[in-house]
C-alpha atoms as a PDB file:
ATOM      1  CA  UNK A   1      19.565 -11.182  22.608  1.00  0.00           C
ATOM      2  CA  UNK A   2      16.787  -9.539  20.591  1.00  0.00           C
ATOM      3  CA  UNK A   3      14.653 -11.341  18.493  1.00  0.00           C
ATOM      4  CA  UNK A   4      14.469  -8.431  16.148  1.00  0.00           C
ATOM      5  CA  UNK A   5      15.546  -4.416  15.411  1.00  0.00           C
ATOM      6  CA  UNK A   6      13.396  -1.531  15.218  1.00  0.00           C
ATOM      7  CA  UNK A   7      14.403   2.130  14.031  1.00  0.00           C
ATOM      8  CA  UNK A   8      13.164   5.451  15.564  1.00  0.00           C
ATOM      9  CA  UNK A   9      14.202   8.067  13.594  1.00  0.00           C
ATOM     10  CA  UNK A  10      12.748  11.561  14.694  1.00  0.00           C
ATOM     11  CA  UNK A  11      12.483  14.905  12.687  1.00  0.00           C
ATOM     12  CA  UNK A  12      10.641  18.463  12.611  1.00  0.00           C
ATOM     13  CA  UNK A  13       7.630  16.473  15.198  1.00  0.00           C
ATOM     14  CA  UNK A  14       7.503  13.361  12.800  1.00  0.00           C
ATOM     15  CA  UNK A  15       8.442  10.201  13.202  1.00  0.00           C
ATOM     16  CA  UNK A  16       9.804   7.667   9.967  1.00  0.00           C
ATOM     17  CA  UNK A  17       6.895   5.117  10.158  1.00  0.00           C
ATOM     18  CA  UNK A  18       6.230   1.995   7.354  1.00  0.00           C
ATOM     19  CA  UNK A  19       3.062   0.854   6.339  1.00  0.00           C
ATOM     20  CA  UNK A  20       2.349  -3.015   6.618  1.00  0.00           C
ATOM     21  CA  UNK A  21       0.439  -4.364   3.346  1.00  0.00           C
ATOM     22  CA  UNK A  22      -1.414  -7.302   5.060  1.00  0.00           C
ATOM     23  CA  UNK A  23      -3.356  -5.519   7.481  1.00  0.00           C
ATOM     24  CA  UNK A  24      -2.574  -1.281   6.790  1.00  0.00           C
ATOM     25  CA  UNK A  25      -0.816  -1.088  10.420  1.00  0.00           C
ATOM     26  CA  UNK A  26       2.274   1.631  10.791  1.00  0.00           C
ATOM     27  CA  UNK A  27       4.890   0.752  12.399  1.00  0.00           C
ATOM     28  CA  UNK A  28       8.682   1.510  13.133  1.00  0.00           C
ATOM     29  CA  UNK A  29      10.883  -0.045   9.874  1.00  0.00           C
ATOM     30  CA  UNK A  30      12.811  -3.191  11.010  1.00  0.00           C
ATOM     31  CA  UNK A  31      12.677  -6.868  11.287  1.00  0.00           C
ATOM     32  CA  UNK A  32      13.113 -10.151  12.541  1.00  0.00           C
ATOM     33  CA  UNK A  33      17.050 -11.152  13.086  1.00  0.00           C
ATOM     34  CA  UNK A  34      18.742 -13.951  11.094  1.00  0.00           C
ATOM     35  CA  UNK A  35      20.636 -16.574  12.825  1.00  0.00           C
ATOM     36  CA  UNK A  36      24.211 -15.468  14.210  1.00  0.00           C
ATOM     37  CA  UNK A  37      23.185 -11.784  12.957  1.00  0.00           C
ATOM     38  CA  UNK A  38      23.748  -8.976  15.667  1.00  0.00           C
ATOM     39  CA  UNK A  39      20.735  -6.581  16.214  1.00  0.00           C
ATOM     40  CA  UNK A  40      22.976  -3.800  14.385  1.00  0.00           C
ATOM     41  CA  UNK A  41      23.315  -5.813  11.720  1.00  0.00           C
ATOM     42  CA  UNK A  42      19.262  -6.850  11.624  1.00  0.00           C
ATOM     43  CA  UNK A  43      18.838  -3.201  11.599  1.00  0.00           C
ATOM     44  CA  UNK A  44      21.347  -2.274   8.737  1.00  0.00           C
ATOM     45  CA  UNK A  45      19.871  -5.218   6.703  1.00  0.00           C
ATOM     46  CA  UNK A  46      16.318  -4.362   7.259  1.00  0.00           C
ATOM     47  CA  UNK A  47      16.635  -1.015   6.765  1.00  0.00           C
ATOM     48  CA  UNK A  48      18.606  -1.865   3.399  1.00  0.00           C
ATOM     49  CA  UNK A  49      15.890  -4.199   2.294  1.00  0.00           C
ATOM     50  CA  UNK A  50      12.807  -1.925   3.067  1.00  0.00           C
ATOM     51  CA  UNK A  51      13.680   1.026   2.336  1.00  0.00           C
ATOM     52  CA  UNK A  52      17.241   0.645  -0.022  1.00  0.00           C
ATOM     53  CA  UNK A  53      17.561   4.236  -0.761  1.00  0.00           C
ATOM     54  CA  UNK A  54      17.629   5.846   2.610  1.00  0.00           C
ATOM     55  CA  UNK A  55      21.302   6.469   4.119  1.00  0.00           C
ATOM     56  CA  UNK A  56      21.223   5.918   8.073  1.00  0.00           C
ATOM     57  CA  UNK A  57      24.179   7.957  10.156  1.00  0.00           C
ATOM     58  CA  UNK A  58      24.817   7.164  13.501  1.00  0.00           C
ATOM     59  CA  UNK A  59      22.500   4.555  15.089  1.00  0.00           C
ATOM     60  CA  UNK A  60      22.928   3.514  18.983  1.00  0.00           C
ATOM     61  CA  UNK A  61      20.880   1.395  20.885  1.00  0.00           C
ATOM     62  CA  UNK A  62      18.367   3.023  22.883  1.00  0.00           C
ATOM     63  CA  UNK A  63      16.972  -0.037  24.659  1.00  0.00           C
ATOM     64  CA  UNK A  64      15.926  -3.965  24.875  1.00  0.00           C
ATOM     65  CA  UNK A  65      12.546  -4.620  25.053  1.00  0.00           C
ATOM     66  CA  UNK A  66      11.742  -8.212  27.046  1.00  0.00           C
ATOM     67  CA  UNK A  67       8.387  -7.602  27.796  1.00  0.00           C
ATOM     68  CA  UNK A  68       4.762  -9.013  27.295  1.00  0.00           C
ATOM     69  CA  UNK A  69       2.807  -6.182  25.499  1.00  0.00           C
ATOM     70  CA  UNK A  70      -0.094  -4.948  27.543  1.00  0.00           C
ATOM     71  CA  UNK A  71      -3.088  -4.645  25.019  1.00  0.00           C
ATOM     72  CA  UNK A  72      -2.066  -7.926  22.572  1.00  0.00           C
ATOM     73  CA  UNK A  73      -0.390 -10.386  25.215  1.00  0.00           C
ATOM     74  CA  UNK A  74       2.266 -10.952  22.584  1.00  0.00           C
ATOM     75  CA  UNK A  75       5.788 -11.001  23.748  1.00  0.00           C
ATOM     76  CA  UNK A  76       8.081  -8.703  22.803  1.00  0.00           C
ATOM     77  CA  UNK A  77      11.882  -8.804  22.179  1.00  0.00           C
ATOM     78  CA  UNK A  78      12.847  -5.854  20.278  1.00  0.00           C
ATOM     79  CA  UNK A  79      16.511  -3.720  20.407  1.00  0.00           C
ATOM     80  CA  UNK A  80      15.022  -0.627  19.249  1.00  0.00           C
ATOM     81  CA  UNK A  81      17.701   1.911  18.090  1.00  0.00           C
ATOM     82  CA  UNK A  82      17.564   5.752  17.342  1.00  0.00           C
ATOM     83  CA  UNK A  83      19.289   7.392  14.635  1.00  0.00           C
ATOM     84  CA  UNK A  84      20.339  11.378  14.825  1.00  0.00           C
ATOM     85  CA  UNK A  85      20.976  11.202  11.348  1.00  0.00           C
ATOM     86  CA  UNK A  86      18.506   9.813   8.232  1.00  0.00           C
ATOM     87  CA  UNK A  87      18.164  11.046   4.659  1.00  0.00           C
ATOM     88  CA  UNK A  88      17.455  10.150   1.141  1.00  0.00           C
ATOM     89  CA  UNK A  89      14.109   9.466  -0.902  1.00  0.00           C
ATOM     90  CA  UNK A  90      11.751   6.851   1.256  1.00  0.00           C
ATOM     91  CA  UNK A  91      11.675   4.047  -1.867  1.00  0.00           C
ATOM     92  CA  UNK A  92       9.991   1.104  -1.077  1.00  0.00           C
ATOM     93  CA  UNK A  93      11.686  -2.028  -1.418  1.00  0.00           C
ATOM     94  CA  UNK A  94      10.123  -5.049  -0.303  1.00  0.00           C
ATOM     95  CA  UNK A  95       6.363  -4.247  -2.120  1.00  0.00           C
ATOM     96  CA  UNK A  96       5.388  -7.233  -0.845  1.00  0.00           C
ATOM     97  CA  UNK A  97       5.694  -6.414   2.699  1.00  0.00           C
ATOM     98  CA  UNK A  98       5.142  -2.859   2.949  1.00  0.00           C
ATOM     99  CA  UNK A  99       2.938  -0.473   0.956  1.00  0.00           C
ATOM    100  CA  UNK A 100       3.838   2.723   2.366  1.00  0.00           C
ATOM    101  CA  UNK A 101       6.469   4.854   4.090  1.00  0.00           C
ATOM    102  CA  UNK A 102       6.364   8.274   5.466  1.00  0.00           C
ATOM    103  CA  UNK A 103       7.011  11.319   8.295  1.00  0.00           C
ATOM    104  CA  UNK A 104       4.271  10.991  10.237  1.00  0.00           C
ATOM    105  CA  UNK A 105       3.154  12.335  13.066  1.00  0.00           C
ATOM    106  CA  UNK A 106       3.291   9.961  16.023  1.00  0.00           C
ATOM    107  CA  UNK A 107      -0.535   9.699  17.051  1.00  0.00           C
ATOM    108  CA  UNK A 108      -3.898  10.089  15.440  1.00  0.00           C
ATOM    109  CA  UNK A 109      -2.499   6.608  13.215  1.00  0.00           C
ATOM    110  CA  UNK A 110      -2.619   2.969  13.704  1.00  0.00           C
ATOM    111  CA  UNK A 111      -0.076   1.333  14.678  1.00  0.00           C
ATOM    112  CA  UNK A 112       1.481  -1.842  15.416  1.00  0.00           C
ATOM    113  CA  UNK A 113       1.798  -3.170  19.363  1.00  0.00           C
ATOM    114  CA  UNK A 114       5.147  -3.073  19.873  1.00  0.00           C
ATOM    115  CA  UNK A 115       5.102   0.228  17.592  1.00  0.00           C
ATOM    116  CA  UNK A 116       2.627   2.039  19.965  1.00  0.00           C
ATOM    117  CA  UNK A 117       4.187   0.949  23.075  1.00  0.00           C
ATOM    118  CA  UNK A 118       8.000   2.635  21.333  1.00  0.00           C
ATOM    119  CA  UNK A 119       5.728   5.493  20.559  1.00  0.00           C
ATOM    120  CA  UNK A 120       4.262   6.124  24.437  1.00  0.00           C
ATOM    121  CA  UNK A 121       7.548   5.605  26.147  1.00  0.00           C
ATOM    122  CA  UNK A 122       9.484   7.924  23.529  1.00  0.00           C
ATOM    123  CA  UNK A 123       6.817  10.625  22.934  1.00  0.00           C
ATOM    124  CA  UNK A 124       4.490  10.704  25.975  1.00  0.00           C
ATOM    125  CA  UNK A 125       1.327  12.829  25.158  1.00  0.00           C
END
């Protein structure tokens, strides 16, 4: 099982990205698991708690990430989903966490490891 649950969510070229207040890195919204919590779950909860006012349709599971992360050496273990569907206003929730969310265009920004590796294998250059 994952150790946590990332969203891709894709429209018009851009890319739903959240800003991370400690150190101004964008990456996919989503979080760490609780114990006994599936990654669906995670991702419903995260989603919920970062960004409360944004309604998620269908989400499916694109793939599990077991991997150690080229450029950082950290290890990954991510179930990273994709949603057809997203809408509503992009209201922060947890201020304390994140600082920023937006449609952004996947390159040209900084993001987070595991963020930048989603990134290359789901939107090659």
């Amino acid at each position: 099982m994952a150790k946590s649950s990332k969203l891709v969510a894709a429209r018009k070229g851009r890319v739903l990205l959240v800003r991370r207040r400690r150190d101004k890195l964008w990456m996919f919204p989503g979080g760490r698991k609780h114990l006994g919590e599936s990654e669906r779950k995670c991702l419903r909860r995260e989603i919920g708690e970062e960004l409360p006012k944004l309604k998620l349709g269908t989400v499916r599971l694109w793939k599990e990430v077991k991997a150690k992360n080229r450029r950082s050496g950290r290890r990954m273990s991510d179930a990273i989903f994709i949603a057809k569907k997203v809408s509503g206003p992009l209201k922060i929730g947890d201020k304390r966490e994140i600082d920023k969310a937006a449609w952004r265009k996947p390159r040209g920004i900084r993001l987070t490891p595991t963020s930048r590796y989603i990134r290359d294998k789901l939107f090659p250059k």
